[in-house]
C-alpha atoms as a PDB file:
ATOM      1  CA  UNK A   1     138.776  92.935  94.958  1.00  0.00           C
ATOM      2  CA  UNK A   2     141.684  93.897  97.736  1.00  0.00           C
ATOM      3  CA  UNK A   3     142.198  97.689  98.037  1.00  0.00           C
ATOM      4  CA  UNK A   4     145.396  98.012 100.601  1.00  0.00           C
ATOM      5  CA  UNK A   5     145.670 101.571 102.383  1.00  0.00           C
ATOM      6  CA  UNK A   6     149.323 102.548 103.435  1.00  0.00           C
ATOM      7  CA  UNK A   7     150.169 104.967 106.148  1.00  0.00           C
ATOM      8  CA  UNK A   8     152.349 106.183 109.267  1.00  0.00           C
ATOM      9  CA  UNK A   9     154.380 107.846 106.882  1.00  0.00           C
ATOM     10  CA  UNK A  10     155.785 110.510 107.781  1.00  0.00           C
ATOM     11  CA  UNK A  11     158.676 112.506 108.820  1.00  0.00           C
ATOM     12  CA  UNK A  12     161.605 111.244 111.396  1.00  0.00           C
ATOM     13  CA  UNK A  13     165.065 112.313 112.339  1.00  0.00           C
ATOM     14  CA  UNK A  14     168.224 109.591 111.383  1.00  0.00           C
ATOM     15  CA  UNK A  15     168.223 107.333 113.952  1.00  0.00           C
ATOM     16  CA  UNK A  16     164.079 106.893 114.982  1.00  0.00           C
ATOM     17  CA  UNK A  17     161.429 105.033 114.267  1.00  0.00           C
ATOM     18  CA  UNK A  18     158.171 104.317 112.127  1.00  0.00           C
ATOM     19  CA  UNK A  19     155.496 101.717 112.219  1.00  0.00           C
ATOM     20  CA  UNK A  20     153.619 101.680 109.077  1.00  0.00           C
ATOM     21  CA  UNK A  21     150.287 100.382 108.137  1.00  0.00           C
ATOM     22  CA  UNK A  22     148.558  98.557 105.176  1.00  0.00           C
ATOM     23  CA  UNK A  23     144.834  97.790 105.632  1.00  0.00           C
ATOM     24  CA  UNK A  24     143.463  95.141 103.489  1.00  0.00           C
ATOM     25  CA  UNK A  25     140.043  95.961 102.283  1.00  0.00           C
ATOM     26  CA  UNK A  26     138.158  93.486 100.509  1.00  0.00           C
ATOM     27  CA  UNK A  27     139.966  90.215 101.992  1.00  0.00           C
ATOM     28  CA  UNK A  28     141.418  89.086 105.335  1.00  0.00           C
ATOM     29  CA  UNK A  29     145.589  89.615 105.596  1.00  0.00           C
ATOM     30  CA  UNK A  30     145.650  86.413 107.313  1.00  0.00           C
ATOM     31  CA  UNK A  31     144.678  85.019 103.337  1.00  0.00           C
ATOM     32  CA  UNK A  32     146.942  87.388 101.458  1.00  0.00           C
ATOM     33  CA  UNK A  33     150.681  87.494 100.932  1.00  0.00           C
ATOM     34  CA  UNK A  34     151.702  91.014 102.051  1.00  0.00           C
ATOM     35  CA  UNK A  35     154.690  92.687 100.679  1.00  0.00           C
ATOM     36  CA  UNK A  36     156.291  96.588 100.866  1.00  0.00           C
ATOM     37  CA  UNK A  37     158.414  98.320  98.526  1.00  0.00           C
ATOM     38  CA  UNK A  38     159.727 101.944  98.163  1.00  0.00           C
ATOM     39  CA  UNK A  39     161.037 104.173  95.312  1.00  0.00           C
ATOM     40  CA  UNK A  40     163.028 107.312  96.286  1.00  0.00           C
ATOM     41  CA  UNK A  41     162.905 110.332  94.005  1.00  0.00           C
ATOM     42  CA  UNK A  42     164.481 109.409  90.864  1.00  0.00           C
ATOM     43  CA  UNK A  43     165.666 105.767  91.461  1.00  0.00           C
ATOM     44  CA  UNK A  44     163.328 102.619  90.826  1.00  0.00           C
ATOM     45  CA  UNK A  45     160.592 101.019  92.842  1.00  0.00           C
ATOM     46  CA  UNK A  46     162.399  97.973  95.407  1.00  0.00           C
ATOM     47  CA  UNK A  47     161.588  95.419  97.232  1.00  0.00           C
ATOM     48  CA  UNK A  48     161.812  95.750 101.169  1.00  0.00           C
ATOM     49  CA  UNK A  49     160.393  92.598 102.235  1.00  0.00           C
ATOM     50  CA  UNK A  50     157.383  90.654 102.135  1.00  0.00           C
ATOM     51  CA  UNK A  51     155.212  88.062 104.748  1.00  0.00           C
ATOM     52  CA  UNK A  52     153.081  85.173 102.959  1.00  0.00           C
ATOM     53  CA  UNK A  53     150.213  83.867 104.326  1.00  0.00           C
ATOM     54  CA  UNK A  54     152.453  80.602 104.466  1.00  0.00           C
ATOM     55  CA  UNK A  55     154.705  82.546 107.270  1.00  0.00           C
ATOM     56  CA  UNK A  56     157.302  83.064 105.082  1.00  0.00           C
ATOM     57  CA  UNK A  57     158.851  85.918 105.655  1.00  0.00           C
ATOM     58  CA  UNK A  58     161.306  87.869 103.116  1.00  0.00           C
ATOM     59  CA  UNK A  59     163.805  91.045 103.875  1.00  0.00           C
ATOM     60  CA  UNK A  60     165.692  92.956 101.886  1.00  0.00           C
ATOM     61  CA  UNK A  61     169.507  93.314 102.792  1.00  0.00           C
ATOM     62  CA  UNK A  62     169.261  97.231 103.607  1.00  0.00           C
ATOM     63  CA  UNK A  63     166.015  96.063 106.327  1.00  0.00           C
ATOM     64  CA  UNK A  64     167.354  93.015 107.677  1.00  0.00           C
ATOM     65  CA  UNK A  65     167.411  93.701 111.709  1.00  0.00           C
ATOM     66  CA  UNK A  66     166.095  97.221 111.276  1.00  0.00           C
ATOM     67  CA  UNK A  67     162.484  96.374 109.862  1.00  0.00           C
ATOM     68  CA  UNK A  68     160.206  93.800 111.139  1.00  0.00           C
ATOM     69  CA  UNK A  69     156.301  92.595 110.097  1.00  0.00           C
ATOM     70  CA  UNK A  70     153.332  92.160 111.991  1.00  0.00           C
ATOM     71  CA  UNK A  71     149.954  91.542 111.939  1.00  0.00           C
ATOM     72  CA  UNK A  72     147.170  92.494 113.355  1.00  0.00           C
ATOM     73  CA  UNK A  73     144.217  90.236 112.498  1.00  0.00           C
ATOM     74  CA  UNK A  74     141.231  92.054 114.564  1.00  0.00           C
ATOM     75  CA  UNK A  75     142.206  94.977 112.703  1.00  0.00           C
ATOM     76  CA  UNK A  76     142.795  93.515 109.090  1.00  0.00           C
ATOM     77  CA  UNK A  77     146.020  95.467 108.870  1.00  0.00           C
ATOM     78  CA  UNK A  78     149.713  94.260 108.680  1.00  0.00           C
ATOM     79  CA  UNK A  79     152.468  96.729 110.059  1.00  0.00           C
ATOM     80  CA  UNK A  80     156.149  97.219 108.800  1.00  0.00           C
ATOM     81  CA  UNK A  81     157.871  98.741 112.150  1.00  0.00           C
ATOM     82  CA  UNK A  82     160.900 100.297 110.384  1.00  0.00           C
ATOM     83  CA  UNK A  83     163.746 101.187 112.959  1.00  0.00           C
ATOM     84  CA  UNK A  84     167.313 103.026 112.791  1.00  0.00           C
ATOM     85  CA  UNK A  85     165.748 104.358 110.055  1.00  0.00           C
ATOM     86  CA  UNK A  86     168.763 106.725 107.782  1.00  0.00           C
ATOM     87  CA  UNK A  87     168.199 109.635 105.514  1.00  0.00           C
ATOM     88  CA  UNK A  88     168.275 106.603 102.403  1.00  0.00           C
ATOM     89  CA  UNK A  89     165.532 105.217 103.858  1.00  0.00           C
ATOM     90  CA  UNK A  90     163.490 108.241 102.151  1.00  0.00           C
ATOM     91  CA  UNK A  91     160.811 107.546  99.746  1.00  0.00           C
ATOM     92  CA  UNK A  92     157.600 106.552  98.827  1.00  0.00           C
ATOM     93  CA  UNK A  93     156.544 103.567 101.222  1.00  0.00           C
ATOM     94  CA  UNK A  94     154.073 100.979  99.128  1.00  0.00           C
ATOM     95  CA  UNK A  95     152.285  98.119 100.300  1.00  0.00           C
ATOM     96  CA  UNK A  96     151.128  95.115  98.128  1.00  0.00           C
ATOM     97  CA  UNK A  97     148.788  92.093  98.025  1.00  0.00           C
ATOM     98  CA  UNK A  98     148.297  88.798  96.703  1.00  0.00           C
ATOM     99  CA  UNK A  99     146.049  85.705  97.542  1.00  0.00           C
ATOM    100  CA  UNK A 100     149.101  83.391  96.171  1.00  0.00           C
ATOM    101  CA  UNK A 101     151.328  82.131  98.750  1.00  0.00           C
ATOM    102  CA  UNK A 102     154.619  82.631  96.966  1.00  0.00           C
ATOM    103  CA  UNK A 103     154.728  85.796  95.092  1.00  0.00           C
ATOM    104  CA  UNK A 104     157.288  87.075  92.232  1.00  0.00           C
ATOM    105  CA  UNK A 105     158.447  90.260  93.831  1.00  0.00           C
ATOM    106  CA  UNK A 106     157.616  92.088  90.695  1.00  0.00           C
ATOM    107  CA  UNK A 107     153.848  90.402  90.467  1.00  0.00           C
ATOM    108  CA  UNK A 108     151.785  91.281  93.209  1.00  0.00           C
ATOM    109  CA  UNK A 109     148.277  91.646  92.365  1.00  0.00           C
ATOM    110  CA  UNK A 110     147.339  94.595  94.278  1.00  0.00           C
ATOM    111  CA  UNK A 111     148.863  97.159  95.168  1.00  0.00           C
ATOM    112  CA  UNK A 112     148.025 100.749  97.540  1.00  0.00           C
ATOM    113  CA  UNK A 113     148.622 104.488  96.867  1.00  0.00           C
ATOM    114  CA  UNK A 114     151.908 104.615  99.083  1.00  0.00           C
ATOM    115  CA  UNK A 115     152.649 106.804 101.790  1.00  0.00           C
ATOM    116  CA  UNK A 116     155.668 108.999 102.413  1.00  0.00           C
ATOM    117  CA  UNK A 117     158.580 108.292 104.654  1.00  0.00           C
ATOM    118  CA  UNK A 118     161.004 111.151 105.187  1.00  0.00           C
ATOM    119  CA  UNK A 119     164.160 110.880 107.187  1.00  0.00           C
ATOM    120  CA  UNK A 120     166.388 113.578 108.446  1.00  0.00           C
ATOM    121  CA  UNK A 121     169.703 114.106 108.471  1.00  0.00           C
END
């Protein structure tokens, strides 16, 4: 069983920065495909990008040279450093976990509580 744990939500003004969090209880990230979505108030859950334990790495088009994954494997956590973050950035902030290398976007396995990602205007 993998149990991922977002946080470093919180709240930023247009322009600034947030590194984010997702520990990986249960399993080592270094054997999981990692991925993080969002859903703002009222819209649908996305995709923001994902890392495989292949080293693929995935981006959506709004995070492309303004988000960024890491990992750190003493620590059993991958990071999403977000950056030039904009008011639409706002939402709920969800990380997600597989053991497959290549994932659907829609079918990870596992999947945290989410953490909250304001940005001001």
């Amino acid at each position: 069983q993998v149990h991922p744990i977002e946080s470093g939500g919180g709240v930023v003004q247009a322009g600034g920065s947030l590194r984010l969090s997702c520990a990986a209880s249960g399993r080592t990230v270094g054997a999981l495909s990692m991925g993080w979505f969002r859903q703002a108030p009222g819209k649908e859950r996305e995709f923001v990008g994902a890392n495989s334990w292949g080293g693929e790495s995935d981006y959506a088009e709004f995070a492309k040279g303004r988000f960024t994954f890491s990992r750190d494997d003493a620590k059993n956590t991958v990071f999403l450093q977000m950056n030039s973050l904009k008011p639409e950035d706002t939402a709920v902030y969800y990380c997600a976990a597989d053991p497959r290398r290549v994932v659907r976007r829609d079918d990870y396995a596992y999947w945290g509580q989410g953490t909250q990602v304001t940005v001001s205007s």
